[in-house]
N, C-alpha and C. Protein backbone atom coordinates (compact mmCIF):
# COMPACT_ATOMS: atom_id res chain seq x y z
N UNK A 1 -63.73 -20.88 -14.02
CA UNK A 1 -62.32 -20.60 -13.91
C UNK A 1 -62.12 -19.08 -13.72
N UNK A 2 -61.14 -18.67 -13.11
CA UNK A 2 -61.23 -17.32 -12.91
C UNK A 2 -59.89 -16.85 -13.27
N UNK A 3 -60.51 -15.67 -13.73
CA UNK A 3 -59.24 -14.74 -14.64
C UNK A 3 -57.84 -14.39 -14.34
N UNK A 4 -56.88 -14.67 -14.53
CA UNK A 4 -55.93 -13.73 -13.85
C UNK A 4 -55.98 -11.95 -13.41
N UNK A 5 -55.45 -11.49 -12.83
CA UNK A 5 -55.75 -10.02 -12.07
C UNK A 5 -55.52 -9.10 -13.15
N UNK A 6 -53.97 -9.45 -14.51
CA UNK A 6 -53.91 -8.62 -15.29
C UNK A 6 -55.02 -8.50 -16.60
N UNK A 7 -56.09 -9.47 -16.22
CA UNK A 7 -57.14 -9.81 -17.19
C UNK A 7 -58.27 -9.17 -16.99
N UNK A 8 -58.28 -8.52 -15.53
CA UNK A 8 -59.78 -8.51 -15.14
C UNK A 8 -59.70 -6.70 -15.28
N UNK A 9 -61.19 -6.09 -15.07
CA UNK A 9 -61.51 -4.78 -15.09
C UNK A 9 -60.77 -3.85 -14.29
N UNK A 10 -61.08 -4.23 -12.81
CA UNK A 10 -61.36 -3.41 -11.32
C UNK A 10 -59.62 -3.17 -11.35
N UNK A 11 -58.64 -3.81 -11.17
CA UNK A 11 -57.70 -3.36 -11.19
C UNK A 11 -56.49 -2.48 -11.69
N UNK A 12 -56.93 -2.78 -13.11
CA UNK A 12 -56.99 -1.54 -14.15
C UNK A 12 -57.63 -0.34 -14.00
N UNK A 13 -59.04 -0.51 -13.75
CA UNK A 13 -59.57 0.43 -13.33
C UNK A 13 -58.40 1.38 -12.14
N UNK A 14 -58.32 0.50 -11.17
CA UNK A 14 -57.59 1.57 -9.85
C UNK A 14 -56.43 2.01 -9.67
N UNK A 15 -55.74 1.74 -10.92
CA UNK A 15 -54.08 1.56 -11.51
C UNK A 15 -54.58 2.86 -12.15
N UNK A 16 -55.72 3.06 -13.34
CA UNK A 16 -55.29 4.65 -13.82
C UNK A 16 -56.10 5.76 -13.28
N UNK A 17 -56.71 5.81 -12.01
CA UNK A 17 -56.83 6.87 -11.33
C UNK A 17 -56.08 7.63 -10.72
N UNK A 18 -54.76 6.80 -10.30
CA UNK A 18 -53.57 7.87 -9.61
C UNK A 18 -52.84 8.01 -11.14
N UNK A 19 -52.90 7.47 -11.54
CA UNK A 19 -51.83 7.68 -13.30
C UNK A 19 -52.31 8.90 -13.41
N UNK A 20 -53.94 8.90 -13.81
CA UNK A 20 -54.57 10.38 -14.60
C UNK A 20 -53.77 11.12 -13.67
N UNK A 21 -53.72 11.40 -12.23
CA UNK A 21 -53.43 12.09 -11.43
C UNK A 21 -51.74 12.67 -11.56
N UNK A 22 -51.14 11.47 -11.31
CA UNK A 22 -49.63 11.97 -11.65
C UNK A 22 -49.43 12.44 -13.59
N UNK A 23 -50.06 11.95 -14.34
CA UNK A 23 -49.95 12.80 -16.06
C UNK A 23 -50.61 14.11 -15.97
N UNK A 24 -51.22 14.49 -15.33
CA UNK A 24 -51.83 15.61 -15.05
C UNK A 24 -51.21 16.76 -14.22
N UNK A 25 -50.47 16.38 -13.28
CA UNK A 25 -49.41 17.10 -12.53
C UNK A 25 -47.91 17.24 -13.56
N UNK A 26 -47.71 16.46 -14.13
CA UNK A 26 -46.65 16.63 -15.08
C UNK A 26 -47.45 17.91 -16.08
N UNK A 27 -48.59 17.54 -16.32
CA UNK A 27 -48.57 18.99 -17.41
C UNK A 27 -48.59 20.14 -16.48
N UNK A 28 -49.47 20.00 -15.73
CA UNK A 28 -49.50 21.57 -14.75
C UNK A 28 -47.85 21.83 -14.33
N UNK A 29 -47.33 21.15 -14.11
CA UNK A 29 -46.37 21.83 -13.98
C UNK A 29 -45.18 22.08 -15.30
N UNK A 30 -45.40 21.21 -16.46
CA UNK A 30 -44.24 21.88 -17.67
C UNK A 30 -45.24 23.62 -17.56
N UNK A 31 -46.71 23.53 -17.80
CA UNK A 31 -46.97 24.76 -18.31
C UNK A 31 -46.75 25.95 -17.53
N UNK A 32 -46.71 25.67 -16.21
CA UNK A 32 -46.03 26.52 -14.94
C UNK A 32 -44.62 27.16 -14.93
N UNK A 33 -43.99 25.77 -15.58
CA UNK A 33 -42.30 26.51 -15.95
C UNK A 33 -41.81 27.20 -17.12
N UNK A 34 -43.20 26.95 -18.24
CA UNK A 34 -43.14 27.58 -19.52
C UNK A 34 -43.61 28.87 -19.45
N UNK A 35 -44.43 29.01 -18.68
CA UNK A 35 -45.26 30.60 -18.29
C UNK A 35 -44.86 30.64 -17.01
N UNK A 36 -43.56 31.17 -16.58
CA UNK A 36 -43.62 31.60 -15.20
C UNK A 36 -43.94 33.29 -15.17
N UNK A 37 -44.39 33.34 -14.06
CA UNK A 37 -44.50 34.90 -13.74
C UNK A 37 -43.69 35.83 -13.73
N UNK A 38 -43.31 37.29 -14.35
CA UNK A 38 -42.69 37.94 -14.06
C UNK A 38 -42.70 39.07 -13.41
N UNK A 39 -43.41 38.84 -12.52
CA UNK A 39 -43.63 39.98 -11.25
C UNK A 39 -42.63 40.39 -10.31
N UNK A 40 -42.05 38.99 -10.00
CA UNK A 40 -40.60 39.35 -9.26
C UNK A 40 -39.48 39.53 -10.05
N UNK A 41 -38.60 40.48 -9.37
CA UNK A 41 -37.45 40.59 -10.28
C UNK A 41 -36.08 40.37 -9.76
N UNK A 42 -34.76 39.47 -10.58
CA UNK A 42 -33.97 38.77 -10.06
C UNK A 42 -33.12 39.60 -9.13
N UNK A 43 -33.21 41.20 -10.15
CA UNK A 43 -31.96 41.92 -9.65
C UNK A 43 -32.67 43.29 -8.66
N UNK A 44 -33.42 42.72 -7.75
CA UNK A 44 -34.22 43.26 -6.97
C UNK A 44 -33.05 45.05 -6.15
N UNK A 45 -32.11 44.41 -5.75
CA UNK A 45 -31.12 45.35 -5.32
C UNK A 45 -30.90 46.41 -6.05
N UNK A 46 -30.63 46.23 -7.20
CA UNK A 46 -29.89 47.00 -8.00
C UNK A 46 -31.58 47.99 -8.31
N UNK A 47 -32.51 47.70 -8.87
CA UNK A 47 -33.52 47.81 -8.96
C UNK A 47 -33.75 49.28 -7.55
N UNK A 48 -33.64 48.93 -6.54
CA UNK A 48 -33.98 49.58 -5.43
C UNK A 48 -32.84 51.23 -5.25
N UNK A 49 -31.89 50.64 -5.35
CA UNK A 49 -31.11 51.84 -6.04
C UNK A 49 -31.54 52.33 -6.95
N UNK A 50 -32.05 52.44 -7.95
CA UNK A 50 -32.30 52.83 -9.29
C UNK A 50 -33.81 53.37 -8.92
N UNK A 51 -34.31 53.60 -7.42
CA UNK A 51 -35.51 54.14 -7.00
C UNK A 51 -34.87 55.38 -6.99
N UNK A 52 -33.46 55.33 -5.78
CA UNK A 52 -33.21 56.83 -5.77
C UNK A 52 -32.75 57.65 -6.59
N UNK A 53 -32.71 57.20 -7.78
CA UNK A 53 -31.85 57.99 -8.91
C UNK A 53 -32.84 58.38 -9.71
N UNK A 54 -34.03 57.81 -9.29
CA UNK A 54 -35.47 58.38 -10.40
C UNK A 54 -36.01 59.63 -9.60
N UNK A 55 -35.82 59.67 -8.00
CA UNK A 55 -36.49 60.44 -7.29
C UNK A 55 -35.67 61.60 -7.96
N UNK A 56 -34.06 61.91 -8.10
CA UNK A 56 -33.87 62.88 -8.06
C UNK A 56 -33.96 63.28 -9.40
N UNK A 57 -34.26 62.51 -10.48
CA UNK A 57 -34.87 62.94 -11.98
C UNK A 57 -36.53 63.61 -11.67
N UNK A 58 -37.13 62.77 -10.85
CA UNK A 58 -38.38 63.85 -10.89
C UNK A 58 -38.22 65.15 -9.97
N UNK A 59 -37.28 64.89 -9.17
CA UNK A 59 -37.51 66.42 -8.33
C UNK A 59 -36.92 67.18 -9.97
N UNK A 60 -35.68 67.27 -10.87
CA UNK A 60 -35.26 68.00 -11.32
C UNK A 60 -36.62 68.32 -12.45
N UNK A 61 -37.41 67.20 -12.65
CA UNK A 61 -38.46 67.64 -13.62
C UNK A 61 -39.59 68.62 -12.61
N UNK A 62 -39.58 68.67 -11.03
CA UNK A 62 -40.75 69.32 -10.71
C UNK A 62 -39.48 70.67 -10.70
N UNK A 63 -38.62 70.98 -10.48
CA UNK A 63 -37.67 71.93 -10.76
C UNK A 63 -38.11 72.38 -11.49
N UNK A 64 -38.18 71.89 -12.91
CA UNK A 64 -38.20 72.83 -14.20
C UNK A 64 -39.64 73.02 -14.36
N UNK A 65 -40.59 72.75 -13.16
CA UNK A 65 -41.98 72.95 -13.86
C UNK A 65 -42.68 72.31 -14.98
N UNK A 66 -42.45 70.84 -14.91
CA UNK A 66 -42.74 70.34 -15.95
C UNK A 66 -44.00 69.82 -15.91
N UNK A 67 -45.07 69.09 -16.47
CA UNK A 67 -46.43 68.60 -16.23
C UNK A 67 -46.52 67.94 -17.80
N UNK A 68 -47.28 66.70 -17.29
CA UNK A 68 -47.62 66.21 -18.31
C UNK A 68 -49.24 65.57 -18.20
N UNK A 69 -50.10 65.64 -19.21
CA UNK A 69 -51.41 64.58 -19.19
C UNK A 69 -51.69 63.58 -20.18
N UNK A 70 -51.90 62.55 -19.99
CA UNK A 70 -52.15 61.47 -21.10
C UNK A 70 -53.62 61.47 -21.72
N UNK A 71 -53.86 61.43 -22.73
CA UNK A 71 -55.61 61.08 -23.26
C UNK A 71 -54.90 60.19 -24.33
N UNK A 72 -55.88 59.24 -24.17
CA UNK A 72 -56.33 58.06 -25.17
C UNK A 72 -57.59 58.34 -26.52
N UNK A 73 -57.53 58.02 -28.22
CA UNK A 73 -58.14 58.85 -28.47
C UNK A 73 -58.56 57.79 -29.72
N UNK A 74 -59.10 56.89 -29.53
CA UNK A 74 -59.15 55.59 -30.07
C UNK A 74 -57.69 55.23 -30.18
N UNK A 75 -57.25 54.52 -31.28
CA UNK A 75 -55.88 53.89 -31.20
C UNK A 75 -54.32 55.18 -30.92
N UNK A 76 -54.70 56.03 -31.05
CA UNK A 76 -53.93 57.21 -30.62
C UNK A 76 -53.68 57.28 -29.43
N UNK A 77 -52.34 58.07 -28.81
CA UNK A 77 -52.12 58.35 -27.40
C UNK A 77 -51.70 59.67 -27.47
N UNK A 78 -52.36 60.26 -26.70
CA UNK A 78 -52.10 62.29 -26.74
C UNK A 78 -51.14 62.38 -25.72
N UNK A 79 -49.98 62.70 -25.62
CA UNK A 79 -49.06 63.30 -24.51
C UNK A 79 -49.30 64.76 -24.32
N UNK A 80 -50.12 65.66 -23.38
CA UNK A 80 -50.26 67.29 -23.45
C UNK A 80 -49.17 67.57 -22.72
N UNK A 81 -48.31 67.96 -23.20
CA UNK A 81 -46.93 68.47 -22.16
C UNK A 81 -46.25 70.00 -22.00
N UNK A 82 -46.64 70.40 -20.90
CA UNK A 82 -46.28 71.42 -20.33
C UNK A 82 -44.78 71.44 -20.10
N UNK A 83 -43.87 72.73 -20.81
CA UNK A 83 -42.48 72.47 -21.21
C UNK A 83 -42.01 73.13 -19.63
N UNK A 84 -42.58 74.13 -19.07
CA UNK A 84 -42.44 74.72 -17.84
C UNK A 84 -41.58 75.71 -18.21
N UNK A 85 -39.64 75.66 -17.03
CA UNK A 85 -39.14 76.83 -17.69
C UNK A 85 -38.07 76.38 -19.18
N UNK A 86 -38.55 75.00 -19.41
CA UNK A 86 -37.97 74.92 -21.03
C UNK A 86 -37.90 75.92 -21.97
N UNK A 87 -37.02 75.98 -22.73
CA UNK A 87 -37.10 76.76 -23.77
C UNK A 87 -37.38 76.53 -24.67
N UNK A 88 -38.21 74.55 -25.35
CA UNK A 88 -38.26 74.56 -26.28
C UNK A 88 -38.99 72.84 -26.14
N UNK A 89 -39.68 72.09 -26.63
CA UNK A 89 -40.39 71.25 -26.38
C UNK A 89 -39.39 70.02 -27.21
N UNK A 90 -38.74 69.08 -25.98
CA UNK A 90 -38.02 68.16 -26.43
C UNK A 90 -38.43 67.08 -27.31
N UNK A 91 -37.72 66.00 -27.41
CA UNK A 91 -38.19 64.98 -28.11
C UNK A 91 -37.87 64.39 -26.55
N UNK A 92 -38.93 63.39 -26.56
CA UNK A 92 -39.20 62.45 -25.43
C UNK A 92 -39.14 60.89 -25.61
N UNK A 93 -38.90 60.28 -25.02
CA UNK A 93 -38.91 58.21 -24.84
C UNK A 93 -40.04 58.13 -23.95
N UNK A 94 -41.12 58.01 -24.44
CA UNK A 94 -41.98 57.17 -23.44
C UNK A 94 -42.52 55.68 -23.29
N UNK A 95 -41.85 54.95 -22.22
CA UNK A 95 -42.20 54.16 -22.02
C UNK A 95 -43.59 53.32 -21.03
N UNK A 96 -43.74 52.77 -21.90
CA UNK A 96 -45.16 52.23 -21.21
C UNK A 96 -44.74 50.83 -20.62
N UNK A 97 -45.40 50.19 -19.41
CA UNK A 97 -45.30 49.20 -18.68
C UNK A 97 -46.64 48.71 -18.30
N UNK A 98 -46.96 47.40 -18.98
CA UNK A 98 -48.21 46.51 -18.47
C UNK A 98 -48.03 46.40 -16.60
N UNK A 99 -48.54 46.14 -16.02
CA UNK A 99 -48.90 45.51 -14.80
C UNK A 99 -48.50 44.36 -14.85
N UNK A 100 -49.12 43.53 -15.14
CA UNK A 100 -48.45 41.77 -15.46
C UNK A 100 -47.62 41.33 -16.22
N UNK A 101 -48.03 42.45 -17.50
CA UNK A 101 -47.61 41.67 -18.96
C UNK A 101 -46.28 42.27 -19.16
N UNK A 102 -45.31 41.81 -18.94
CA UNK A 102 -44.30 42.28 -19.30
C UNK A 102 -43.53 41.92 -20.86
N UNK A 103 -44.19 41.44 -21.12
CA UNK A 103 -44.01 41.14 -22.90
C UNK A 103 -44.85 42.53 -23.93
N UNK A 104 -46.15 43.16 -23.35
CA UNK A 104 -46.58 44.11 -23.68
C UNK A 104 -45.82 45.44 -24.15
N UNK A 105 -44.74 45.48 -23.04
CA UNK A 105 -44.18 46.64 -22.39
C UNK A 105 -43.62 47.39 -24.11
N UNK A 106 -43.37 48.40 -24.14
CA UNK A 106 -42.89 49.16 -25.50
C UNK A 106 -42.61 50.38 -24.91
N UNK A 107 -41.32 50.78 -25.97
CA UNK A 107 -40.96 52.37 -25.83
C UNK A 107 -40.48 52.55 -26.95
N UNK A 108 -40.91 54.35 -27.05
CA UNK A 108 -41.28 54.97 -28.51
C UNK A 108 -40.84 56.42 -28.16
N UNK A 109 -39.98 56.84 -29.14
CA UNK A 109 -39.55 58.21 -29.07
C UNK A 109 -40.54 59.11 -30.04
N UNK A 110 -40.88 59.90 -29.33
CA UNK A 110 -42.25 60.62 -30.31
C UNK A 110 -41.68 62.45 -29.95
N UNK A 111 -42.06 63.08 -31.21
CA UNK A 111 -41.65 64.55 -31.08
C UNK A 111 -43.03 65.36 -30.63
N UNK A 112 -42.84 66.75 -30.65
CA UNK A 112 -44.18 67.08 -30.16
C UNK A 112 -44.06 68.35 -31.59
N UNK A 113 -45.97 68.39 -31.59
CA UNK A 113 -46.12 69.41 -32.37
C UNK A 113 -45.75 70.76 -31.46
N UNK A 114 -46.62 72.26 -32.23
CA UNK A 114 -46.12 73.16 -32.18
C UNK A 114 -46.57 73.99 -31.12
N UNK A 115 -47.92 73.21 -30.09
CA UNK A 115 -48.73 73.14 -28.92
C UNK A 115 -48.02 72.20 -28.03
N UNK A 116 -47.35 71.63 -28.17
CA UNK A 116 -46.74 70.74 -26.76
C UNK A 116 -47.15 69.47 -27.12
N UNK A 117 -48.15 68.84 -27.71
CA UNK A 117 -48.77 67.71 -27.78
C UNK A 117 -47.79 66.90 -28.75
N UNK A 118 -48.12 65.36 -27.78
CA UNK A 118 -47.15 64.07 -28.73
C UNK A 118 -47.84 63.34 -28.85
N UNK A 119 -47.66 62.55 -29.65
CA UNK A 119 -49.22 61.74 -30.39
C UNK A 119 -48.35 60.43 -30.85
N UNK A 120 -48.95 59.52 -30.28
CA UNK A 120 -48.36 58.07 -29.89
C UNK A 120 -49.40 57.12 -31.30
N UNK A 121 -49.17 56.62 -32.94
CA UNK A 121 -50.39 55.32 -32.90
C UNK A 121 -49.89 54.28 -33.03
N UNK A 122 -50.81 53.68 -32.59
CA UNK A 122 -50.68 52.55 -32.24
C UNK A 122 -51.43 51.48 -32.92
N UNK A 123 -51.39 50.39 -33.47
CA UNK A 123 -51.63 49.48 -33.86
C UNK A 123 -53.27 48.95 -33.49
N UNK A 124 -53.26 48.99 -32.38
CA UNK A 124 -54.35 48.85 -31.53
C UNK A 124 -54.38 49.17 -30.49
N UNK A 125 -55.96 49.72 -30.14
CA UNK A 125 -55.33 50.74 -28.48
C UNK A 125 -55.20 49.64 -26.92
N UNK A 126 -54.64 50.64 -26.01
CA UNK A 126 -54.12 49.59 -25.25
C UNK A 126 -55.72 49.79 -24.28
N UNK A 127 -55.58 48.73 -22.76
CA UNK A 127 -56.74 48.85 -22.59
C UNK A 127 -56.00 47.87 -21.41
N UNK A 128 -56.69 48.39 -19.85
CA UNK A 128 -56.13 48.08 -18.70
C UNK A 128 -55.30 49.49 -18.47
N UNK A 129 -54.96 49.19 -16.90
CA UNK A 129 -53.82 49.78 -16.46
C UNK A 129 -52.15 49.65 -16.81
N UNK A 130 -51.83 51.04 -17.16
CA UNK A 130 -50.43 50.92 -17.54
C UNK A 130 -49.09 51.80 -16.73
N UNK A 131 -48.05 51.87 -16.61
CA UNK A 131 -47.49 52.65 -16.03
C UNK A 131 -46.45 53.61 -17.15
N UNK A 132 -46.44 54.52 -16.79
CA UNK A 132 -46.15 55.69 -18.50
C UNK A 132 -44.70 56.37 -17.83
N UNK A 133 -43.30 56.53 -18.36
CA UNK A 133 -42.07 57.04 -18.19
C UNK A 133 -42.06 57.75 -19.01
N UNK A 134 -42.14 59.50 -18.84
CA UNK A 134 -41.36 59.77 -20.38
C UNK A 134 -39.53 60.81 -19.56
N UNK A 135 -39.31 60.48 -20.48
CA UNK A 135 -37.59 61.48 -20.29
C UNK A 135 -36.98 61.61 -21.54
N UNK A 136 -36.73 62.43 -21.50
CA UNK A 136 -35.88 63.49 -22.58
C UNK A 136 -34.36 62.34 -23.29
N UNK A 137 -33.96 62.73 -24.69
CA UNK A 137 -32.74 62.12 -24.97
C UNK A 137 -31.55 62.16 -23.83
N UNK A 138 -31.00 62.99 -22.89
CA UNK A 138 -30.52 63.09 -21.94
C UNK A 138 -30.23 62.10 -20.31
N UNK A 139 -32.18 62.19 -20.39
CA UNK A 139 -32.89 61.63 -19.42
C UNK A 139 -32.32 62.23 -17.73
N UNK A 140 -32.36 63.22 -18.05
CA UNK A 140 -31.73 64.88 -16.92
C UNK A 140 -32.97 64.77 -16.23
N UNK A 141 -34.20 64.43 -16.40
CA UNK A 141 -35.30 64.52 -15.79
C UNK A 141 -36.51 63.22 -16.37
N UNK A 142 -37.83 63.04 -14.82
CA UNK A 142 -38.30 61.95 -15.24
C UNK A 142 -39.75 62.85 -14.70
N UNK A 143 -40.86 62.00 -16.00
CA UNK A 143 -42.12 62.47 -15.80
C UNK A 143 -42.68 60.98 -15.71
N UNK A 144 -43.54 60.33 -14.68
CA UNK A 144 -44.24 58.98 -14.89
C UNK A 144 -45.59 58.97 -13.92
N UNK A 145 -45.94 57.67 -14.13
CA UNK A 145 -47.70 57.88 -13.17
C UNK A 145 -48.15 56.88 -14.16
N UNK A 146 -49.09 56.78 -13.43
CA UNK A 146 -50.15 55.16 -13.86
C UNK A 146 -51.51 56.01 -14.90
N UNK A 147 -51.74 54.95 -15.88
CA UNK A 147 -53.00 55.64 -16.41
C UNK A 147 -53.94 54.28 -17.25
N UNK A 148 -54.76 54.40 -16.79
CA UNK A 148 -55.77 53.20 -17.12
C UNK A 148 -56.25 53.86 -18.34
N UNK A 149 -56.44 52.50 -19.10
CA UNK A 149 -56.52 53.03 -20.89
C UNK A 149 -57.96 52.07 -20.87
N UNK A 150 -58.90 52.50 -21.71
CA UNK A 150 -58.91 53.95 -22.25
C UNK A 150 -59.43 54.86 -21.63
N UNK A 151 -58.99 56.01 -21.87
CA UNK A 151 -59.16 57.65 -21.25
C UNK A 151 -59.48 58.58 -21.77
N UNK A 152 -60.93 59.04 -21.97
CA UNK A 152 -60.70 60.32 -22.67
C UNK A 152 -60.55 61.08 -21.60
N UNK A 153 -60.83 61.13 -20.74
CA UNK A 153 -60.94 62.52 -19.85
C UNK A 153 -58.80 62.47 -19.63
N UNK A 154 -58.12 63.66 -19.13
CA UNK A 154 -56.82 63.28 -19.46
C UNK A 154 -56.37 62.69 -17.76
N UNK A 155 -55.41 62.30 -18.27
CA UNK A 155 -54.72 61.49 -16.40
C UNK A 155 -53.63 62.64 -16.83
N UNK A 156 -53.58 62.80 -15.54
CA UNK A 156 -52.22 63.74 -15.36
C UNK A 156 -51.19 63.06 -13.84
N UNK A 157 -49.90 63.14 -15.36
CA UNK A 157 -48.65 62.00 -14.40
C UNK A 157 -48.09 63.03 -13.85
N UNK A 158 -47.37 62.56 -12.74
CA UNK A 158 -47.07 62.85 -11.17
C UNK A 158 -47.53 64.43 -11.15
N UNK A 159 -48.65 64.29 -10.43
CA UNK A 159 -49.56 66.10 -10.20
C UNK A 159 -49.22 66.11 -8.53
């Protein structure tokens, strides 16, 4: 006597090979919409404007002669900052920016000792490429540039 079809192996069998296939596309894609990328950005326009308003913060910082170098120093971050024709070594916001990670990203107002130097610690040191903003309470002027961590030798932003 022979089995009915919902009784037997082979058909079952060929029923959950496209299943695995479609339960498997359902997860790839919740975890796709749970971790989307944030590389692009919504307010792209506004963003692009906000290029030319940085250019003319760094011309006013190459104005004043300003220079800055980053060293990494285990979990420490050295800011060496050249005040130029300052009269007096500000307090600064520097912000740091991951590459990918935009959850990483942090900003920290740090003062400088009595040599120019600002000294960032940190929890744990960072490690990869980062992109570094610093500007004054004002923000009258902009110092930034990329610096791959860790560094002892110093990176020096926009030279």
């Amino acid at each position: 006597m022979v089995k009915p079809w919902y009784k037997q192996f082979w058909p079952w069998f060929l029923i959950a090979l496209p299943l695995t296939v479609v339960v498997a596309a359902f997860i790839t894609l919740s975890i796709s919409i749970e971790n989307s990328p944030s590389l692009v950005t919504e307010d792209y326009y506004k963003k692009g404007k906000g290029i030319n308003i940085d250019i003319s913060k760094e011309k006013a910082a190459q104005d004043l002669k300003l220079k800055a170098n980053v060293i990494s120093v285990g979990n420490d971050i050295v800011i060496q900052f050249n005040k130029g024709e300052m009269q007096h070594y500000p307090a600064i916001s520097a912000m740091f920016a991951h590459r990918t990670l935009a959850d990483q990203d942090f900003e920290q107002l740090v003062t400088s000792d009595a040599a120019g130097n600002y000294r960032l610690s940190l929890d744990e040191s960072l490690q990869g490429p980062w992109f570094i903003k610093l500007t004054p309470h004002d923000k009258s002027w902009l110092i930034q540039g990329r610096v791959n961590f860790p560094s002892e030798l110093a990176t020096v932003l926009m030279d």
